[in-house]
Protein backbone atom coordinates (compact mmCIF):
# COMPACT_ATOMS: atom_id res chain seq x y z
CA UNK A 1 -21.54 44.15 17.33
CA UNK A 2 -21.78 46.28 13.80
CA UNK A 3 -19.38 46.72 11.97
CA UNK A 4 -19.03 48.58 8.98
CA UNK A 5 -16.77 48.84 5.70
CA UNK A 6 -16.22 50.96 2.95
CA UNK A 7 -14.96 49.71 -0.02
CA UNK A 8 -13.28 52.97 -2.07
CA UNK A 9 -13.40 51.63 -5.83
CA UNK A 10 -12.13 53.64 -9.09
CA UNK A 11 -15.84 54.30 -9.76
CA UNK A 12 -17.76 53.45 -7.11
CA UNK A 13 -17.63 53.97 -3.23
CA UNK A 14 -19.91 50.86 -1.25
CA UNK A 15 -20.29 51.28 2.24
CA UNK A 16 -21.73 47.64 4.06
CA UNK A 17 -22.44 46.79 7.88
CA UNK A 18 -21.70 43.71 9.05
CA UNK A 19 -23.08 41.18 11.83
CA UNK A 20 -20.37 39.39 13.70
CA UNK A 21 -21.36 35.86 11.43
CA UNK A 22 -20.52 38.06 8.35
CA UNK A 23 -24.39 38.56 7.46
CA UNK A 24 -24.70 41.88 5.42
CA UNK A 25 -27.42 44.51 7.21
CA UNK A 26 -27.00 46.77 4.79
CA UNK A 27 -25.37 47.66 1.57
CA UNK A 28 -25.17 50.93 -0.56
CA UNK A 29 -23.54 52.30 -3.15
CA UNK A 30 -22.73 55.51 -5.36
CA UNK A 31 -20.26 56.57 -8.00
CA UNK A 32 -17.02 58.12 -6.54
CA UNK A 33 -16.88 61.64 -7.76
CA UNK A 34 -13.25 61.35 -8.26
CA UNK A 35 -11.84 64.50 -6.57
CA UNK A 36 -10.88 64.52 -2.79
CA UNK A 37 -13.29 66.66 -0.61
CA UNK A 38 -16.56 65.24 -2.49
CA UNK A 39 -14.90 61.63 -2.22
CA UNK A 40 -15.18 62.11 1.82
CA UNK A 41 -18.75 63.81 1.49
CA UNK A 42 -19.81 60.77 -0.29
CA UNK A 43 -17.97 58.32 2.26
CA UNK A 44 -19.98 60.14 4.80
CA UNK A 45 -22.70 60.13 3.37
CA UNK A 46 -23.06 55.97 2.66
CA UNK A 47 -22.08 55.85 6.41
CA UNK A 48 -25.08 57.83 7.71
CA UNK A 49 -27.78 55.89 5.32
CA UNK A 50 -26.11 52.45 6.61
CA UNK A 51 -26.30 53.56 10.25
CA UNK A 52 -29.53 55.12 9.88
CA UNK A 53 -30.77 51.78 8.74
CA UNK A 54 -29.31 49.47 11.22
CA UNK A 55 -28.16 51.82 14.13
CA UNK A 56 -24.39 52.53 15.05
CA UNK A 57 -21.52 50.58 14.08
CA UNK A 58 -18.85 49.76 16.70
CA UNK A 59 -15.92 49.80 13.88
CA UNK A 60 -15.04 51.24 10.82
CA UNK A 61 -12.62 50.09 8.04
CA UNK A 62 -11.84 51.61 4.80
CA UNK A 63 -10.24 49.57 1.98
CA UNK A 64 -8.51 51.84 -0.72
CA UNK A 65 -6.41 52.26 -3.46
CA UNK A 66 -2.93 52.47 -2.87
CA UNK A 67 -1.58 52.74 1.35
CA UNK A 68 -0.96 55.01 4.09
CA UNK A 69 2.75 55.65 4.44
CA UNK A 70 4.19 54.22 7.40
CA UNK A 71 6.67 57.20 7.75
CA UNK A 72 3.72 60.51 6.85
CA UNK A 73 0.22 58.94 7.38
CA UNK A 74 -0.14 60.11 3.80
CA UNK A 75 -1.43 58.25 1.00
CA UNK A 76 1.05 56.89 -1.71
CA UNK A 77 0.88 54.34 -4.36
CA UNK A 78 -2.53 54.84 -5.57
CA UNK A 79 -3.52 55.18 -9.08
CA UNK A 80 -6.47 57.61 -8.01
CA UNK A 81 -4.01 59.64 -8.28
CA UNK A 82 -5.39 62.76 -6.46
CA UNK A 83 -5.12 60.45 -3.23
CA UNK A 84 -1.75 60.65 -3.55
CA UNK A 85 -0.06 62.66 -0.87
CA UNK A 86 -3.62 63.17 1.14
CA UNK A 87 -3.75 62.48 4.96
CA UNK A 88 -6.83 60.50 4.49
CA UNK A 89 -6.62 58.46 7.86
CA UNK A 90 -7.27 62.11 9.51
CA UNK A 91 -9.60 63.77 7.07
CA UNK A 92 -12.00 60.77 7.02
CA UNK A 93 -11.41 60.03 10.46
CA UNK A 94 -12.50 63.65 11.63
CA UNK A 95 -15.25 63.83 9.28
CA UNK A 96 -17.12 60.82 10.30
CA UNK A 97 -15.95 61.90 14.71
CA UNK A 98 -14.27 58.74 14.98
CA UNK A 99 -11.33 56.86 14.23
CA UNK A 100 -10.99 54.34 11.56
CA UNK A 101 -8.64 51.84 9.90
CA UNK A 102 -7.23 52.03 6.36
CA UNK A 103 -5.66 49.48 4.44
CA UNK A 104 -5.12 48.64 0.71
CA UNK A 105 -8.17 47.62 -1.56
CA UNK A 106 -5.88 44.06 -2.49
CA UNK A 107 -5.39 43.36 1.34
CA UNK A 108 -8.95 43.87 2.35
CA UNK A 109 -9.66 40.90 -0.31
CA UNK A 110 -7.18 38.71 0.90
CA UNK A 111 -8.35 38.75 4.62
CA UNK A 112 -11.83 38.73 3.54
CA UNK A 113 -11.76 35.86 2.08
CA UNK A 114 -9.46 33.79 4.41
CA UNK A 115 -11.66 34.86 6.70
CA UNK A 116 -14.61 33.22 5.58
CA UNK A 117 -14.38 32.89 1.64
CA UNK A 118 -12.48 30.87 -1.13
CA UNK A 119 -9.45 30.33 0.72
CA UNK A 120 -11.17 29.96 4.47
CA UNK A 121 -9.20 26.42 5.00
CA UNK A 122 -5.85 27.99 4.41
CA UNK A 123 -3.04 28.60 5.54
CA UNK A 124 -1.45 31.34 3.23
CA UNK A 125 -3.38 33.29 1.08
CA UNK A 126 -2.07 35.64 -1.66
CA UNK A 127 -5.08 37.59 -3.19
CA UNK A 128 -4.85 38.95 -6.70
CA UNK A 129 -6.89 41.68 -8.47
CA UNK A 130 -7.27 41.72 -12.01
CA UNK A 131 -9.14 44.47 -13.00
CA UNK A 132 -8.22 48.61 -14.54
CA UNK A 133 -4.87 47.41 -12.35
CA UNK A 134 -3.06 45.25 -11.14
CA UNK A 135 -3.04 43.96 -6.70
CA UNK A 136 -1.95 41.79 -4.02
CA UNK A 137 -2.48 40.92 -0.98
CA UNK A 138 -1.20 38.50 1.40
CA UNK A 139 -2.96 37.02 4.63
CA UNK A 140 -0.70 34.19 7.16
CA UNK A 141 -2.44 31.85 9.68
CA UNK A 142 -5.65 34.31 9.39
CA UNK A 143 -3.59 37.75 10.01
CA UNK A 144 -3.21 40.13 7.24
CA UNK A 145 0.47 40.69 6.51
CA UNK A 146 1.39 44.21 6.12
CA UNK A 147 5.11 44.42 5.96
CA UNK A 148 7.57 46.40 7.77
CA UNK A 149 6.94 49.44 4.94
CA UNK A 150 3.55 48.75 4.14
CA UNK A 151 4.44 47.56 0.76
CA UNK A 152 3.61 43.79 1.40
CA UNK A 153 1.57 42.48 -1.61
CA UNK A 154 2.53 45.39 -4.22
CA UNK A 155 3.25 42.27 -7.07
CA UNK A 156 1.92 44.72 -9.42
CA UNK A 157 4.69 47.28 -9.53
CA UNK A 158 7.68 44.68 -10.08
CA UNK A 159 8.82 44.36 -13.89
CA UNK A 160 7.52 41.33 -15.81
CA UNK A 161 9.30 38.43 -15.37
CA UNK A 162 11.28 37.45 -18.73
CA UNK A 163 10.54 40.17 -19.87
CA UNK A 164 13.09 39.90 -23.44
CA UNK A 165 10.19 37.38 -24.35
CA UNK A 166 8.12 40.44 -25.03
CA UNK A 167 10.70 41.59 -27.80
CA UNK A 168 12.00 44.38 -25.61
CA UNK A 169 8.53 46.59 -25.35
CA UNK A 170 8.59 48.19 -22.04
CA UNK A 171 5.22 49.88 -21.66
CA UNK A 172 5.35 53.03 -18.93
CA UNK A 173 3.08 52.52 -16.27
CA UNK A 174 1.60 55.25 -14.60
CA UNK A 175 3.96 54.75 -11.06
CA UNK A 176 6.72 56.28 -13.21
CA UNK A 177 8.51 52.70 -13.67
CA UNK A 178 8.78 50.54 -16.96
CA UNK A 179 7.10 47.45 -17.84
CA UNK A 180 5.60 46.96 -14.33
CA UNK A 181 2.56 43.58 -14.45
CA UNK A 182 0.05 45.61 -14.39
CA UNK A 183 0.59 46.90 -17.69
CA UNK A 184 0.42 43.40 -18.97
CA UNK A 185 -1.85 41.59 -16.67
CA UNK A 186 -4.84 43.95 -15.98
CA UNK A 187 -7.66 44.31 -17.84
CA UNK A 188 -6.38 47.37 -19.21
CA UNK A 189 -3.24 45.37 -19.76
CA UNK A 190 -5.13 43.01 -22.08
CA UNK A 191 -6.63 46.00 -24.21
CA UNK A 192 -3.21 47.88 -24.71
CA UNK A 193 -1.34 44.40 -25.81
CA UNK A 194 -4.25 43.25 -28.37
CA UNK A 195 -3.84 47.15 -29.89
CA UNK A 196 -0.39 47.26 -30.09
CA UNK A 197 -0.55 43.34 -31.44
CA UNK A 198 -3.32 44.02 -34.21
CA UNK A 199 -4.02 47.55 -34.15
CA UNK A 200 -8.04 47.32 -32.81
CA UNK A 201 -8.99 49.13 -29.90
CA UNK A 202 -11.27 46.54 -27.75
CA UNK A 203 -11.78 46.32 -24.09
CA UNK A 204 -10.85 43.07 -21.91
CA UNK A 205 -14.82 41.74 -22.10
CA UNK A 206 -14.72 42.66 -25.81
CA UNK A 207 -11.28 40.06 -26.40
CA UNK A 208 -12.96 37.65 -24.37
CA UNK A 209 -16.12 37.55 -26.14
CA UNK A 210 -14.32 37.53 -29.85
CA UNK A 211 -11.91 34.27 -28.24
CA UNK A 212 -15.03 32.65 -27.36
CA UNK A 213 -16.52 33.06 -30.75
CA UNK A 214 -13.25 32.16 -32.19
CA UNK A 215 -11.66 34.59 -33.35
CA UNK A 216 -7.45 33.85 -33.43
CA UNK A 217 -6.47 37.05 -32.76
CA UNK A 218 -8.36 37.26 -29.58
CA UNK A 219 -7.69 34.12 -28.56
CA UNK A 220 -3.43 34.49 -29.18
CA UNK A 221 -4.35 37.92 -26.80
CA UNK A 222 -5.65 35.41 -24.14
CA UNK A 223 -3.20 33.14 -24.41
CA UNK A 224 -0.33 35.82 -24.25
CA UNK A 225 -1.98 36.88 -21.12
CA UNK A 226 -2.28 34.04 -19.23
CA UNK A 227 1.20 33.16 -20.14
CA UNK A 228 2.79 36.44 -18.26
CA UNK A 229 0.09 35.86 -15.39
CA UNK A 230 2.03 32.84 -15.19
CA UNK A 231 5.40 34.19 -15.42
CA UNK A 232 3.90 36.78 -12.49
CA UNK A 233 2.95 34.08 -10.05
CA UNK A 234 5.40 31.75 -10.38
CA UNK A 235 7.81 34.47 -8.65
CA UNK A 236 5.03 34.49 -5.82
CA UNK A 237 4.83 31.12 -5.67
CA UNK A 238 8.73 30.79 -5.26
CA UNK A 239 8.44 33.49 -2.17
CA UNK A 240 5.95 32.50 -0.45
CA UNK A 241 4.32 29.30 -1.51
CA UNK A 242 1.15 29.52 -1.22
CA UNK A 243 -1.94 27.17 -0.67
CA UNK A 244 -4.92 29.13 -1.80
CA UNK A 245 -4.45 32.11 -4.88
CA UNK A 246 -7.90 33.84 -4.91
CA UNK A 247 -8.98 36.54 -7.31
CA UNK A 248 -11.06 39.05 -7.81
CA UNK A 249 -11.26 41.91 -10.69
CA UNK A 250 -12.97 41.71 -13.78
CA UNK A 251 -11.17 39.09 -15.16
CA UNK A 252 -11.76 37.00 -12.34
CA UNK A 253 -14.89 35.68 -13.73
CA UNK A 254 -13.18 34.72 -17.22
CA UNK A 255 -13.10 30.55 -16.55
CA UNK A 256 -10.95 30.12 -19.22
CA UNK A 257 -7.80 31.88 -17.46
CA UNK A 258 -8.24 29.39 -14.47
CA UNK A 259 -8.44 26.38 -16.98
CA UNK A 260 -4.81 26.98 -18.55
CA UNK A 261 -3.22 28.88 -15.69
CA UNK A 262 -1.51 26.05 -13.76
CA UNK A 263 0.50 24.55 -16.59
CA UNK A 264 1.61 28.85 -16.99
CA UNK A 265 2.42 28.68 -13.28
CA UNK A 266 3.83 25.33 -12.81
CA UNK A 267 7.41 25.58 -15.21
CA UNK A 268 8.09 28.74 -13.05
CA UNK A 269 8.19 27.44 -9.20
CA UNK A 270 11.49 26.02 -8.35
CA UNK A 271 10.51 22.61 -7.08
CA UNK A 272 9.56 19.30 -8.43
CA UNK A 273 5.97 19.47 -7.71
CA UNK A 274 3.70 22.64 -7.13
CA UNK A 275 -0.32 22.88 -6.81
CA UNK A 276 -2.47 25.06 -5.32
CA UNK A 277 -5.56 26.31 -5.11
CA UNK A 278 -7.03 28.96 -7.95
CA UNK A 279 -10.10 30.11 -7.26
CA UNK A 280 -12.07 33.71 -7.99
CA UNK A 281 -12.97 35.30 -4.60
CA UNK A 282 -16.13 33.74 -2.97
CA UNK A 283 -17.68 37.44 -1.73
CA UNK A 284 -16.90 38.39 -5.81
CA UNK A 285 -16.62 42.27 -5.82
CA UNK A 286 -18.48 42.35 -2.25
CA UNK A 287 -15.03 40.84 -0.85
CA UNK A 288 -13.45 44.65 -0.52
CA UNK A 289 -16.08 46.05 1.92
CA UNK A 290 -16.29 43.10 3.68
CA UNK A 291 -12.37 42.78 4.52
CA UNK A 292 -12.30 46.23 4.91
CA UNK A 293 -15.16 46.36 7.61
CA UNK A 294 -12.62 43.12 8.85
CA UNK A 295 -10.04 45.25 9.42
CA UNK A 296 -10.96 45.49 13.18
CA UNK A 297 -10.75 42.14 15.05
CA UNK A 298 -13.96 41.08 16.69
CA UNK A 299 -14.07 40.73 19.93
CA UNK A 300 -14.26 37.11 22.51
CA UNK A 301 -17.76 35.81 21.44
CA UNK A 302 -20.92 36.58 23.55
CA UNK A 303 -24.14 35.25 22.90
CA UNK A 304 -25.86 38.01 23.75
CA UNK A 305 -24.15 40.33 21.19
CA UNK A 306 -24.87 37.44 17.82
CA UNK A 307 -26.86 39.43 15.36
CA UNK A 308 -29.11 37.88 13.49
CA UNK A 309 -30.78 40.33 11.14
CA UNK A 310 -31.48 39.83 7.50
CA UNK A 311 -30.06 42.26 5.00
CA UNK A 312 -31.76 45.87 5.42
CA UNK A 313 -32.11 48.35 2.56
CA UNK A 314 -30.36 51.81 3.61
CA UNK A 315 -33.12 54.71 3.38
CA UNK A 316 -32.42 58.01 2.34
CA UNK A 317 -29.39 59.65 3.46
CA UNK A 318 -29.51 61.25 7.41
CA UNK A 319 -27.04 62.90 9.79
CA UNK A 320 -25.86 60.55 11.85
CA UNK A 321 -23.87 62.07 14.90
CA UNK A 322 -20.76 60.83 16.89
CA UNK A 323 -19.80 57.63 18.64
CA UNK A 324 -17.70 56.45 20.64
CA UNK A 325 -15.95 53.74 19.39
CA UNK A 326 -12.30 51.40 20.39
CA UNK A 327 -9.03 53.25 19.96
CA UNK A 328 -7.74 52.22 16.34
């Protein structure tokens, strides 16, 4: 069994296919065009050069920014903004003659890597991105948790905890509310804090790079940072207490934020002991496609349908026609 996922970044849209033991067949990419009708064209198109390379795929899943509404169908929540309000589940869907499954970007790397990354052992998984924004994800015993409104996850959009501490700046995020985490804990985040702190204009890799050479400013940025991350998990720890925290995002791959982010986590959970896993995502920024194209369960294990092929370059694009596939 094939099965393939599309991962729909901010500037990029990967399509993979999958074997049922999680080997990749094939990968592409290209940029996402960033308007609606060439977004789909593009989807489309990264489906037919995967298939074309590795013949049809049984499922497809589609991880995105922001969520279906449970009550339209229609997208909401999703700072590609022009997704907003967009039956996507049915465009897509009819474009590529099949169904598929949707789900947010931040759950498809949760379940990926419970399923068989960072946090494979455990037994609740929140998932964290820290990149242009802010998401979460949360995966229980294996199954991804999506909440009775869809919602489950969203840490991103709930004010910043202790918020006085910041001397009463309330930053407007683009989801119309005040002072939400991700305008302090993305990477974006990072940039607008050390401008409004210092007055220089420098992005997250930039801050990182001066801290490392020692410069104090960048390195009071970090530690500002890592303190609200802090203040931001600690309220997910007290929730839901989880085993394994696994991240992915740009600032994933900045060791020093795992270094000093327990003791920022620890005087926040409401207990007399607390420890957990922190680890960056296992797939890195492969774990989207791969929890998206997880998004449809496999089914009881044959033999005869393990695949065992070795990863396969996509050729050019082709038409690839119809399919019949499982009812989503």
């Amino acid at each position: 069994m094939i099965q393939l996922g599309v991962d729909f970044g901010g500037t990029k849209i990967e399509a993979a296919a999958l074997s049922e033991s999680g080997e990749f067949l094939a990968r592409v990419r290209a940029p996402n065009p960033g308007s609606y009708d060439a977004a789909i064209g593009t989807v489309c198109a990264l489906v037919d050069r995967v298939e074309a390379a590795v013949g049809d795929a049984q499922t497809i899943g589609v991880g995105i920014p922001g969520s279906p509404s449970p009550l339209t169908g229609l997208i909401r929540n999703s700072n590609s903004v022009w997704l907003n309000g967009r039956s996507l589940k049915a465009d897509l869907g009819a474009a590529l003659g099949r169904p598929i499954r949707i789900a947010n970007d931040a759950n498809c790397l949760a379940l990926s890597e419970a399923v068989d990354g960072a946090a494979r052992d455990s037994k609740i998984t929140f998932a964290v991105i820290i990149g242009t924004g802010c998401g979460g994800g949360l995966v229980i015993d294996g199954q991804l948790v999506k909440g009775a409104n869809r919602v489950s996850g969203e840490w991103g959009h709930i004010a910043l905890p202790a918020a006085d501490l910041e001397q009463g700046e309330r930053p407007r995020c683009w989801c119309g509310r005040a002072s939400c985490l991700e305008m302090w804990i993305s990477g974006s985040g990072m940039q607008r804090d050390h401008q409004t702190r210092y007055g220089e204009k420098l992005t997250s890799e930039a801050i990182i790079a001066q801290m490392r050479a020692g410069n104090s400013h960048a390195r009071a940025t970090l530690d500002r940072y890592v303190d609200r991350l802090g203040r931001g998990l600690g309220v997910i720890c007290n929730v839901i207490d989880p085993d394994t925290i696994v991240f992915g995002g740009g600032l994933s791959n900045v060791p020093e934020i795992f270094a000093a982010l327990p003791d920022a986590i620890r005087p926040h959970v409401f207990s007399d002991t607390w420890s957990a896993t922190l680890a960056p995502a296992r797939w890195g920024d492969s774990s989207g496609v791969r929890g998206a194209a997880r998004l449809w369960p496999l089914p009881p294990h044959d033999e005869s349908l393990a695949t065992t092929s070795s990863l396969v370059a996509a050729p050019p694009i082709a038409t690839a026609a119809a399919r019949a596939v499982p009812t989503p």
